[in-house]
Protein backbone atom coordinates (compact mmCIF):
# COMPACT_ATOMS: atom_id res chain seq x y z
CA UNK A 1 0.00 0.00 0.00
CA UNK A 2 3.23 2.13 -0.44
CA UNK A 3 1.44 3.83 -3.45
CA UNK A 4 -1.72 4.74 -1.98
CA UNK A 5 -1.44 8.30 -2.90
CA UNK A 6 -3.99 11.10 -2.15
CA UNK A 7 -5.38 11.34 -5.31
CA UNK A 8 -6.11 7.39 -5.07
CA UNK A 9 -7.94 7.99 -1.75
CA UNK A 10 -10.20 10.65 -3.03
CA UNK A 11 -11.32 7.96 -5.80
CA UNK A 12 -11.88 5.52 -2.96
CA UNK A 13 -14.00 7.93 -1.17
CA UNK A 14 -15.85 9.30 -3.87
CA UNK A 15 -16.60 5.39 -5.77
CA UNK A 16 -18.27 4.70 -1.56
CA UNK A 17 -20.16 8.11 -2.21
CA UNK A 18 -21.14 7.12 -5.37
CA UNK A 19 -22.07 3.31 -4.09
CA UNK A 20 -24.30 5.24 -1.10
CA UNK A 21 -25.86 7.35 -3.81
CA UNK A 22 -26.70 3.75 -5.38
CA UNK A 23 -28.10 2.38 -2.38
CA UNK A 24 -30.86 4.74 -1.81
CA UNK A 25 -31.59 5.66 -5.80
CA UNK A 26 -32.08 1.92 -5.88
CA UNK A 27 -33.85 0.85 -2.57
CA UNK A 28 -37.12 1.42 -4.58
CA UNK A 29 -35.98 -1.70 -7.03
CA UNK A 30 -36.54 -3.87 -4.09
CA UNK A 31 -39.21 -2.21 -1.88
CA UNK A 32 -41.71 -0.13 -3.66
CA UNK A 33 -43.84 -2.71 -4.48
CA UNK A 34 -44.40 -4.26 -0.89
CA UNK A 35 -44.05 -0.49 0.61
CA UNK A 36 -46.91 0.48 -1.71
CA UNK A 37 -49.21 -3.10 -1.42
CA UNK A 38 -48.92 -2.43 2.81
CA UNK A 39 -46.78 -5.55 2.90
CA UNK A 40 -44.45 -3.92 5.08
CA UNK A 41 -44.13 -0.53 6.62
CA UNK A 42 -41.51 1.78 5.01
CA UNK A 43 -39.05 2.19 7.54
CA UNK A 44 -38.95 -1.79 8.37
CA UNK A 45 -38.96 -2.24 4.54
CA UNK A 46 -35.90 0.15 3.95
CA UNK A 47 -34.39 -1.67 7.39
CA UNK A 48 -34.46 -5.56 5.57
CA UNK A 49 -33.03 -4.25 2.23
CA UNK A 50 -29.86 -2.51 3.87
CA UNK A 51 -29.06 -5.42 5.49
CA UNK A 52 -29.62 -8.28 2.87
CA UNK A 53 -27.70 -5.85 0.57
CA UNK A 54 -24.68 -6.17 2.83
CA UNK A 55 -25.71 -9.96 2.80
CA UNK A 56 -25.56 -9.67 -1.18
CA UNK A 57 -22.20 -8.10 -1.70
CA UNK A 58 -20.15 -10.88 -0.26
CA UNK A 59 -21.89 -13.48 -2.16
CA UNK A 60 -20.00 -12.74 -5.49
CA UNK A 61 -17.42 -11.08 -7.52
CA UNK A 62 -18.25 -12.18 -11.31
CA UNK A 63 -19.88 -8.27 -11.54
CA UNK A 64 -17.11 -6.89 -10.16
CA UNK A 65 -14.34 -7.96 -12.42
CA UNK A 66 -16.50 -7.80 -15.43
CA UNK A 67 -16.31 -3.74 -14.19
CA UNK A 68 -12.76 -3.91 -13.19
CA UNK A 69 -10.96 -5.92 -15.96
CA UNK A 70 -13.36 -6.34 -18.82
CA UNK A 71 -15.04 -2.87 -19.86
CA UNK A 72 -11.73 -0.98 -20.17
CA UNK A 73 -8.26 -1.11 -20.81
CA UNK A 74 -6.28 -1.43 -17.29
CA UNK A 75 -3.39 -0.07 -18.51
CA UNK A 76 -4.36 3.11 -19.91
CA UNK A 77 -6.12 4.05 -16.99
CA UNK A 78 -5.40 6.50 -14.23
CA UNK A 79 -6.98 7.42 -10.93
CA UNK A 80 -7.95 10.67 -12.06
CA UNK A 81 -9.73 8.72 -14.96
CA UNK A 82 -12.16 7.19 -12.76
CA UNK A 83 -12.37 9.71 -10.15
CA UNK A 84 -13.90 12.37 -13.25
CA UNK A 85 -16.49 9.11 -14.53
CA UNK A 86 -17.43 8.60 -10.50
CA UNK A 87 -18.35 12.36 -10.75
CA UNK A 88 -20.52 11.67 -13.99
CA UNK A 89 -22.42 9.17 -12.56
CA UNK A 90 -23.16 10.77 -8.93
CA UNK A 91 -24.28 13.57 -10.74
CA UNK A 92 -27.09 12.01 -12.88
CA UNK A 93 -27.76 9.39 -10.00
CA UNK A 94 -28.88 12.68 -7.82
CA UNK A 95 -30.51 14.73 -11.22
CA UNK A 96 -32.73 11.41 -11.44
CA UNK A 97 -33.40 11.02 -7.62
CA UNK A 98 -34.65 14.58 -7.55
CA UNK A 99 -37.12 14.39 -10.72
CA UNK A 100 -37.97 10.85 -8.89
CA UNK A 101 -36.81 8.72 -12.24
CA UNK A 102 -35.61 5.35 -11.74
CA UNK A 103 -32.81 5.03 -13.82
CA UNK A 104 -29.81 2.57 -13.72
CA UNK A 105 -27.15 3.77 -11.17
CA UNK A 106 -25.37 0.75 -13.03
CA UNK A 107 -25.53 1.97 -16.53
CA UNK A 108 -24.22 5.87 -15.16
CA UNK A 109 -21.20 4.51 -13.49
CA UNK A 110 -20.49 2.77 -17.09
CA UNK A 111 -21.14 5.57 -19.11
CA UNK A 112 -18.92 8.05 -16.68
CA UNK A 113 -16.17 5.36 -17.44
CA UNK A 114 -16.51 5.39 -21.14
CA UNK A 115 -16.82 8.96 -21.13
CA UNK A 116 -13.34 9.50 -18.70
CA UNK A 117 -11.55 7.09 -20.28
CA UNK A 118 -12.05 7.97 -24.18
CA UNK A 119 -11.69 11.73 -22.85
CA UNK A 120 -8.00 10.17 -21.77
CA UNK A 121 -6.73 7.39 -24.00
CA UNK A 122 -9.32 7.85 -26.97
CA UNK A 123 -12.30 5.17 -28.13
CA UNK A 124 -9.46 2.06 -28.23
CA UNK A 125 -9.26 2.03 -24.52
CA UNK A 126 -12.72 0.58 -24.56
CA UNK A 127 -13.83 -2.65 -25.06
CA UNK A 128 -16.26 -2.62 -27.51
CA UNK A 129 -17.23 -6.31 -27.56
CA UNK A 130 -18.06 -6.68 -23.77
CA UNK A 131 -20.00 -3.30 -23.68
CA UNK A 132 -22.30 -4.66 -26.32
CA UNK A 133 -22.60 -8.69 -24.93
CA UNK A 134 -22.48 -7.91 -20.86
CA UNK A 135 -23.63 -4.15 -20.89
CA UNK A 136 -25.94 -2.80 -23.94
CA UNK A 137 -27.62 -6.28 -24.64
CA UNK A 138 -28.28 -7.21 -21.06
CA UNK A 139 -30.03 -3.45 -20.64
CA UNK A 140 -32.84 -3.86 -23.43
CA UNK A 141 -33.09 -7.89 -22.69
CA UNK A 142 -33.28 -7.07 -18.92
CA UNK A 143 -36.49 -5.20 -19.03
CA UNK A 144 -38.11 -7.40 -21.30
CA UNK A 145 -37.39 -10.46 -19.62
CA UNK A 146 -38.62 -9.49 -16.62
CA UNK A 147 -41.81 -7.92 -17.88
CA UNK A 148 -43.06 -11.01 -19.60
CA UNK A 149 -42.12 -13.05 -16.94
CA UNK A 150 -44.19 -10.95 -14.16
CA UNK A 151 -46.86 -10.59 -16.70
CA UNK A 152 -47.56 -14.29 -17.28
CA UNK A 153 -46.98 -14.77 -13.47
CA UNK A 154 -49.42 -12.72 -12.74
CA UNK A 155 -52.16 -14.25 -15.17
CA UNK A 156 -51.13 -17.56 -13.31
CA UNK A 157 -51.13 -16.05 -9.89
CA UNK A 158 -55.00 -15.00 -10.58
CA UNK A 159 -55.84 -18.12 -12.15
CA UNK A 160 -55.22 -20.30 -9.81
CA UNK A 161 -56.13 -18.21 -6.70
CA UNK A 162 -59.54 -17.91 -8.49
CA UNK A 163 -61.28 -20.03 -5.90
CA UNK A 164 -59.04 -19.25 -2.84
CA UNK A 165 -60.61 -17.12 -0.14
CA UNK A 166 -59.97 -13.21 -1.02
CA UNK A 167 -58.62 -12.08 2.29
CA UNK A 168 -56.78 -14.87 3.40
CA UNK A 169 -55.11 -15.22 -0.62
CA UNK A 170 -54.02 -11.45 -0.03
CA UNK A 171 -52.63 -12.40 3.50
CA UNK A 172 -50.56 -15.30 1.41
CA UNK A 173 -49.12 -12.70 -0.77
CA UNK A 174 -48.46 -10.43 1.35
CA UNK A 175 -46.07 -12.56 2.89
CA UNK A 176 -44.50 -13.44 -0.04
CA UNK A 177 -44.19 -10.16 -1.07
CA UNK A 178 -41.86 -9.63 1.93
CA UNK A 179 -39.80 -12.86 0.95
CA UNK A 180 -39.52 -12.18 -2.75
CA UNK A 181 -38.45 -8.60 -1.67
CA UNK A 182 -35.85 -9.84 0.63
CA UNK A 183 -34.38 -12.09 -2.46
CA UNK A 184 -34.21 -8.73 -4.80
CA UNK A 185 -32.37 -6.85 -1.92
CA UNK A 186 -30.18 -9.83 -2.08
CA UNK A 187 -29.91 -9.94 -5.50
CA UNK A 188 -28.92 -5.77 -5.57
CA UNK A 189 -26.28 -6.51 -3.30
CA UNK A 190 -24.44 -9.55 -5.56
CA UNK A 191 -25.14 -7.28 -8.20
CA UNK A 192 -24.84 -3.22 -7.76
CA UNK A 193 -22.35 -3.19 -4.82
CA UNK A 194 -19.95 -5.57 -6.83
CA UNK A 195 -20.09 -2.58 -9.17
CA UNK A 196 -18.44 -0.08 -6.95
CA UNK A 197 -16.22 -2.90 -5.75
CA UNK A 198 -14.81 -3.43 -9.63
CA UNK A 199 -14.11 0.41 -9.65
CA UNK A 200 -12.16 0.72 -5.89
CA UNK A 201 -10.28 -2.36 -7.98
CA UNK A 202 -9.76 -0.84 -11.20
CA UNK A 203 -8.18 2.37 -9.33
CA UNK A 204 -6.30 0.96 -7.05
CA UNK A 205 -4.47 -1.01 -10.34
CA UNK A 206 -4.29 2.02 -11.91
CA UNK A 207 -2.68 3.44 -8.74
CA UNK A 208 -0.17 0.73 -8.94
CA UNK A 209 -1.36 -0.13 -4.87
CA UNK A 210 -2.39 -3.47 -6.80
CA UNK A 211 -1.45 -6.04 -9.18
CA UNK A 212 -3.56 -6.19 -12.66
CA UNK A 213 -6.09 -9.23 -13.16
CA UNK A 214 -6.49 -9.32 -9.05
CA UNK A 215 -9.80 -9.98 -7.44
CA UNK A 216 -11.08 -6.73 -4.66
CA UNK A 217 -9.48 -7.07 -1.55
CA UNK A 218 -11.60 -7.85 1.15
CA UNK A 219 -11.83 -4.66 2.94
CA UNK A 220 -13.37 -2.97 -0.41
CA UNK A 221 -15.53 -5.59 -0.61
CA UNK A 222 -16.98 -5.03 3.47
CA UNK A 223 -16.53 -0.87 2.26
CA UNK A 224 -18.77 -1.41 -0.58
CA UNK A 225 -20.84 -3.35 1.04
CA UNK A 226 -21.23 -1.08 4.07
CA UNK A 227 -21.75 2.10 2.14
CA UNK A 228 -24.75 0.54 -0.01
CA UNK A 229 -26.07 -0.44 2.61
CA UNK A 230 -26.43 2.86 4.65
CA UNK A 231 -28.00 4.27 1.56
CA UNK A 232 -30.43 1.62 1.21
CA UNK A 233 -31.22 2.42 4.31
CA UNK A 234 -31.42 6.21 4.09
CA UNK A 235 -34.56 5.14 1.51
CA UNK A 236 -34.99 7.01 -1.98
CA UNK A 237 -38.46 7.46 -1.13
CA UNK A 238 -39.08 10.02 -4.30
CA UNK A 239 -38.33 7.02 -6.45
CA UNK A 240 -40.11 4.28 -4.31
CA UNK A 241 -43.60 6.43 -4.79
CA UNK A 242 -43.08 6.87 -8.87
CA UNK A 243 -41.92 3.06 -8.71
CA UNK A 244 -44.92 2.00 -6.11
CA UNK A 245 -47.63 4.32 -7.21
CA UNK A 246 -46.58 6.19 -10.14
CA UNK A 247 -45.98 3.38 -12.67
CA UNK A 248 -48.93 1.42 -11.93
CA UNK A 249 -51.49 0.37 -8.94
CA UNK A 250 -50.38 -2.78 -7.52
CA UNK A 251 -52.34 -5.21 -5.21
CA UNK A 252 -50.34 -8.12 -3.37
CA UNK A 253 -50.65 -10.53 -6.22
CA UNK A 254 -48.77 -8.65 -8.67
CA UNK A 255 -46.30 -7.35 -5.93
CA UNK A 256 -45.22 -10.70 -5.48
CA UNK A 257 -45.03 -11.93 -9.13
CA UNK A 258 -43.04 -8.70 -10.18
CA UNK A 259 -40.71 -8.99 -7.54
CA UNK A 260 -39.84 -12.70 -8.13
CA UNK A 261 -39.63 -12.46 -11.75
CA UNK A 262 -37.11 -9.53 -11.19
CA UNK A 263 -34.42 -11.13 -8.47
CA UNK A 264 -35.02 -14.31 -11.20
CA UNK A 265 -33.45 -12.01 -13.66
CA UNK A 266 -30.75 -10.44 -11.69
CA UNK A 267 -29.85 -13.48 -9.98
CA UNK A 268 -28.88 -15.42 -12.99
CA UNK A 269 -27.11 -12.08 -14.54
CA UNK A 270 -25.25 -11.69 -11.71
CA UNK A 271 -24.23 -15.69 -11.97
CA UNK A 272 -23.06 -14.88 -15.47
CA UNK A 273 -20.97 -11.79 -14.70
CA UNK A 274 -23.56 -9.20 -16.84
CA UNK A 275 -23.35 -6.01 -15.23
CA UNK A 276 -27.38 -5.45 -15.43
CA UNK A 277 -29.66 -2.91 -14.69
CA UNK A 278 -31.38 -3.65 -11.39
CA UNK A 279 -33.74 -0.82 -12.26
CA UNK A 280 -34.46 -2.13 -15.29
CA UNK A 281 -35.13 -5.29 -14.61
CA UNK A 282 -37.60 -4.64 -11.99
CA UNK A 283 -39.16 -1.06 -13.65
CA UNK A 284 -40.04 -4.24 -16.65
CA UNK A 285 -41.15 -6.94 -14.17
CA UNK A 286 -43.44 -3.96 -12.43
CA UNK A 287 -45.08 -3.06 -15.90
CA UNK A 288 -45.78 -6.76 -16.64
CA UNK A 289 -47.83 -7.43 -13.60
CA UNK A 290 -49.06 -4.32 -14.29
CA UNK A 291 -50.59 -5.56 -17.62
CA UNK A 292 -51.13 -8.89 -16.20
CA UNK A 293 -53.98 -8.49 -14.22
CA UNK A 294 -57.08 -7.80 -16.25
CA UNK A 295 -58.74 -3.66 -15.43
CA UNK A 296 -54.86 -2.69 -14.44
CA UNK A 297 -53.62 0.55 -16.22
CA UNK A 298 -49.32 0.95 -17.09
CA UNK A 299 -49.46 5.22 -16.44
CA UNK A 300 -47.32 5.24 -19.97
CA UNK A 301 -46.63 9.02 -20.00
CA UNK A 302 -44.51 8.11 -16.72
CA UNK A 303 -43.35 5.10 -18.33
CA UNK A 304 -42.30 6.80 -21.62
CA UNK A 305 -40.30 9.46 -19.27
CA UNK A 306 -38.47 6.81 -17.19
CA UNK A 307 -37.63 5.18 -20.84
CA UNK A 308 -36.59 8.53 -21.94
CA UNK A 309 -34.01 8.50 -18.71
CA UNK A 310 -32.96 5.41 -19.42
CA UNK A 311 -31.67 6.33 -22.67
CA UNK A 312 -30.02 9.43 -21.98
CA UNK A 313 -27.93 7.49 -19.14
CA UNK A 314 -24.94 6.31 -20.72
CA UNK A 315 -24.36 9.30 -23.00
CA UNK A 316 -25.15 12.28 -20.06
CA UNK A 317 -23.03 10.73 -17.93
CA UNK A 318 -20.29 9.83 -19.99
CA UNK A 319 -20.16 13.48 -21.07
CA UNK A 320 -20.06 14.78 -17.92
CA UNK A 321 -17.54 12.54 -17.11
CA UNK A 322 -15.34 13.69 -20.36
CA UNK A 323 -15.72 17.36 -19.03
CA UNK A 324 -14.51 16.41 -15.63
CA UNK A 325 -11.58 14.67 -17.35
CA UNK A 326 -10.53 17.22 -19.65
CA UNK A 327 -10.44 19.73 -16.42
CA UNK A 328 -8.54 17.23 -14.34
CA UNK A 329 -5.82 16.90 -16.96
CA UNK A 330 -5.26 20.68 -15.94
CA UNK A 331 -3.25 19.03 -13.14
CA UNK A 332 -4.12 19.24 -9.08
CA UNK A 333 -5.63 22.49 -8.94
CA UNK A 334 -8.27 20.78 -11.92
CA UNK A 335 -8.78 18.06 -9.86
CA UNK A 336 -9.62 20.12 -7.00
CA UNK A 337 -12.05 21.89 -9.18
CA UNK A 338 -14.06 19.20 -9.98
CA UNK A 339 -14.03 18.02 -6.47
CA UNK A 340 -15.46 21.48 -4.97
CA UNK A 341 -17.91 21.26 -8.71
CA UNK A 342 -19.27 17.61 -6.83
CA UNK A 343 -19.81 18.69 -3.58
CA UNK A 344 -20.99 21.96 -4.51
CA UNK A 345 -23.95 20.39 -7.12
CA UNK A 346 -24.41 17.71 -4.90
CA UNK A 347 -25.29 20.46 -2.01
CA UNK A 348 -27.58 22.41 -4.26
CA UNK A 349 -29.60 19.48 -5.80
CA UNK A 350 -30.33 17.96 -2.07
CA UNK A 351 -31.88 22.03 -0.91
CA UNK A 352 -33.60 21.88 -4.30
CA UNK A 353 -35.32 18.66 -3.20
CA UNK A 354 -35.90 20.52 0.59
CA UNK A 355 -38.52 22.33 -1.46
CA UNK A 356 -40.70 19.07 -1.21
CA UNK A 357 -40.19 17.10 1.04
CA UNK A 358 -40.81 12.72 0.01
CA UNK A 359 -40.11 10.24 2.77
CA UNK A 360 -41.34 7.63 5.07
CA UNK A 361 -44.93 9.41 6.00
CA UNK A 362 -45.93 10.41 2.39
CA UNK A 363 -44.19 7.92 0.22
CA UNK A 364 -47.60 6.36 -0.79
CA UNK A 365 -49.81 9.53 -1.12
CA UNK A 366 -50.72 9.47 -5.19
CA UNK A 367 -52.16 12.35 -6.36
CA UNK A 368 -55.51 11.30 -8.67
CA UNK A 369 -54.31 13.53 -11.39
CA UNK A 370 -51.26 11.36 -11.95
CA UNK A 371 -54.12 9.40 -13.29
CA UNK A 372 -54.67 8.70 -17.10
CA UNK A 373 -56.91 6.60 -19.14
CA UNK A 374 -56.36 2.91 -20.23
CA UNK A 375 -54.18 3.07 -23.50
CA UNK A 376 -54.46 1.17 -26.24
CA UNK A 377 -51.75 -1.31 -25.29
CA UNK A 378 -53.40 -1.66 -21.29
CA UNK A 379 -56.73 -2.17 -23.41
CA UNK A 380 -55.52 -5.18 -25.16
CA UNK A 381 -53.83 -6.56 -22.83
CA UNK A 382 -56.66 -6.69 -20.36
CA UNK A 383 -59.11 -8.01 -22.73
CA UNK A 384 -57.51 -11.13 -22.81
CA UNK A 385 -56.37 -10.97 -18.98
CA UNK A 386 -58.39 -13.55 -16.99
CA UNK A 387 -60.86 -11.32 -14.38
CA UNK A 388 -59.01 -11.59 -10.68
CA UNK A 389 -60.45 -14.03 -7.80
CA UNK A 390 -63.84 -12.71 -7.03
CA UNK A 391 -64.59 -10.19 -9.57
CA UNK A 392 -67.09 -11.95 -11.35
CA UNK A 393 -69.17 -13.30 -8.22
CA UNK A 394 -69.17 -9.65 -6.59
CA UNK A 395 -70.02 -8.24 -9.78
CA UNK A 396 -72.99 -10.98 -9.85
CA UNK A 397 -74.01 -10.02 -6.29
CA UNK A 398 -74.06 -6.75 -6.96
CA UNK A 399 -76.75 -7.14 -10.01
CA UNK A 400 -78.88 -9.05 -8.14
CA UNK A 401 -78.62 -7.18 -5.45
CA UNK A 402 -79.33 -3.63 -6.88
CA UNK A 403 -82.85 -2.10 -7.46
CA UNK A 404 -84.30 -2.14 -10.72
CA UNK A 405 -84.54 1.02 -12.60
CA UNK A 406 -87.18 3.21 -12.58
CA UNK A 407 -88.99 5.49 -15.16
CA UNK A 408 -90.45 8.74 -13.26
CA UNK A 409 -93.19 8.81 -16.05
CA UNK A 410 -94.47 5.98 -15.18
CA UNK A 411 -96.59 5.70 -11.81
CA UNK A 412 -95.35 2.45 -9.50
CA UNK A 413 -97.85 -0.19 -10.30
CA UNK A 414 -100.70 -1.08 -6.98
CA UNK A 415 -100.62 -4.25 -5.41
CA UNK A 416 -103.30 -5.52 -4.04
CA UNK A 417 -103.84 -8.05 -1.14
C-alpha cells in the first residue's frame, strides 16, 4: 500500500459516495412494491433491504471484475480517470433522484467510465465487444425479460387463486411479497455493490497499490458493502412512490409476481458476470404485472419518461464525465475543481429537493391527477387478462342485489292483497 497516494484515496471515497448514492436511488428496485401493497411498513422495509444488501455483496465477484478488468483497458487508466467518470455518474444518479426517475445507477457509473476514459486514451481504450454482450444487450433484454415473466406470473397467480378465499389469498401474498423482496435486496447486493467494488479495484491497479487481473481485496468488498447499505437504508423514497404508485397500482398478487420475476433475472445475470440494470429489470417486471392483471392501467406518459431517462444514461453521464476529465488533466488544482464542482452540485440538488419534502410518511400519497386513461396497449392486454379471484361473483351479487330502474313517467304499479 506504499502507493496509496492522495489522489487514489479521493477515488476511494468518492466510488463509496457514489455506491451510497446507489443504495438509496435503488432501494425502490426492491421495496416499492411491498411499501406500496402495505406488505411492510416503510421504515422496516428500507431496514431488511440494507441489510440483505450487505448480505448480497459478499456473495459474489463475477460483476465486479467484469467492471474492473473487462469494460476498459487497465493499462491506460489512471486514478484521475475514474475519479472524473465517479463524478458523472453521482451527478445524474442525484438529477434522477430529484425528478424521482428510476434510472440505472449501473448503466451511469459505465457511461462516466466510457466517457473519462475515451476523454484520456481515446475510443481504443474501450472494449467494444463486452459493452455490447455484458452491458448494452443485457439493458434492453433485462427489461423485457422481466416484464413477460411478471406478466404471465401474474395471469397464473390469478388463475389459480380464483377459488381461494380473497382475504386470506391477499394475506398469502403479502407474505411473499416480503420474501420475494428480501431475495431482490439480495440480488442488488451480488449485483450493484460488486459494481463499486470493480471500480475501488480498477483504481487501485491504476494506482499501482495493486497487481492487474487481481480480485477486490476484502476490505473494499466489506466498504462497498457497508456504504450501499447505509443508503439503502437512508430510503430514496421520491423514487419508491413513482416506482410503487406512479408506474402502476399494484395489489399483493402482482407485488409478489413482479418482484420474483425480477431477483429471477438479476440473480442469474449476476451468476453470469452481466453487469445489469437492477432498475431495469424490476421497472419491466413492475409493468408486466401491471398488464397482467385484467382492469390494471401501465401510467405510460410516466413510463415513456423513465424510458426517456434510461436512454439518456450512458451518454449524459459519460459526457459529464469527459468534461470532468478534460479539467482534471489541468493538473491538481483541476482536480480540486471538480471536487469542490461535486460537492458543490451535490449540495444544491439535495436544498432543491428541501422544497418538497418525500419520505417515510408520504411515500404512498398518489395524487388522482397522476391518473390517465387505459391506452391502447393496457386495453388489449386486459381483454384477454383472466378477471381476478372474485370479480365476477361480486359483480354478480351486486346485479342481483341492486334495485331495478325506474322510469319517473311511469306511476309504480298497486298491489293488491
Amino acid at each position: 500500500m506504499e502507493n496509496f497516494s492522495l489522489i487514489l484515496a479521493i477515488v476511494v471515497v468518492t466510488a463509496l459516495a457514489f455506491d451510497f448514492t446507489n443504495g438509496f436511488h435503488d432501494t425502490a428496485n426492491a421495496m416499492a412494491t411491498t411499501i406500496s401493497t402495505g406488505a411492510l411498513k416503510p421504515k422496516v422495509a428500507v431496514a431488511m433491504s440494507a441489510v440483505l444488501n450487505l448480505v448480497g455483496a459478499f456473495l459474489s465477484v463475477e460483476v465486479a471484475n467484469t467492471i474492473s478488468k473487462g469494460l476498459v483497458d487497465e493499462s491506460g487508466i489512471r486514478p484521475e480517470v475514474i475519479f472524473a467518470a465517479l463524478v458523472g455518474a453521482i451527478l445524474w444518479n442525484l438529477l434522477t433522484w430529484l425528478v424521482g426517475l428510476p434510472s440505472s445507477s449501473s448503466h451511469a457509473l459505465m457511461g462516466g467510465l466510457i466517457g473519462a476514459a475515451v476523454a484520456s486514451a481515446g475510443f481504443g481504450s474501450v472494449h467494444g465487444d463486452v459493452l455490447v454482450t455484458k452491458v448494452l444487450i443485457p439493458a434492453i433484454a433485462a427489461p423485457l425479460v422481466a416484464g413477460l415473466a411478471a406478466m404471465f406470473a401474474t395471469r397464473l397467480t390469478y388463475r389459480l387463486g380464483r377459488k381461494a378465499d380473497g382475504k386470506a389469498s391477499e394475506k398469502g401474498y403479502r407474505a411473499g411479497q416480503i420474501a420475494s423482496a428480501g431475495l431482490v435486496s439480495l440480488a442488488h447486493g451480488t449485483n450493484d455493490a460488486q459494481k463499486t467494488m470493480g471500480i475501488i479495484t480498477l483504481a487501485l491497479v491504476a494506482g499501482g497499490s495493486l497487481a492487474p487481473d487481481s480480485d477486490p481485496p476484502m476490505w473494499v468488498i466489506l466498504s462497498a458493502g457497508i456504504a450501499i447499505a447505509m443508503g439503502t437504508y437512508l430510503g430514496g423514497w421520491r423514487i419508491i412512490r413513482t416506482m410503487g404508485k406512479g408506474l402502476t397500482d399494484l395489489q399483493p398478487q402482482q407485488g409478489f409476481a413482479a418482484q420474483t420475476s425480477a431477483a429471477t433475472v438479476i440473480l442469474a445475470s449476476s451468476h453470469l458476470g452481466f453487469s445489469l440494470s437492477t432498475t431495469h429489470s424490476v421497472s419491466g417486471s413492475v409493468m408486466g404485472a401491471g398488464l397482467g392483471r385484467k382492469g390494471g392501467v401501465v401510467r405510460w406518459s410516466t413510463a415513456t419518461r423513465m424510458f426517456i431517462a434510461w436512454g439518456l444514461t450512458l451518454p449524459a453521464a459519460a459526457l459529464v464525465a469527459a468534461l470532468a476529465e478534460w479539467v482534471c488533466g489541468f493538473g491538481d488544482w483541476g482536480t480540486a475543481l471538480v471536487a469542490v464542482f461535486l460537492v458543490v452540485s451535490s449540495a444544491a440538488i439535495w436544498k432543491i429537493s428541501r422544497r418538497e419534502v418525500v419520505d417515510h410518511t408520504n411515500v404512498n400519497d398518489h395524487d388522482g391527477a397522476d391518473e390517465e386513461p387505459a391506452g391502447v396497449v393496457t386495453t388489449a392486454m386486459a381483454a384477454v387478462t383472466p378477471p381476478p379471484a372474485g370479480t365476477v361473483t361480486e359483480d354478480l351479487s351486486a346485479t342481483i342485489s341492486a334495485p331495478a330502474p325506474t322510469d319517473p313517467a311511469v306511476p309504480p304499479a298497486k298491489t293488491t292483497v
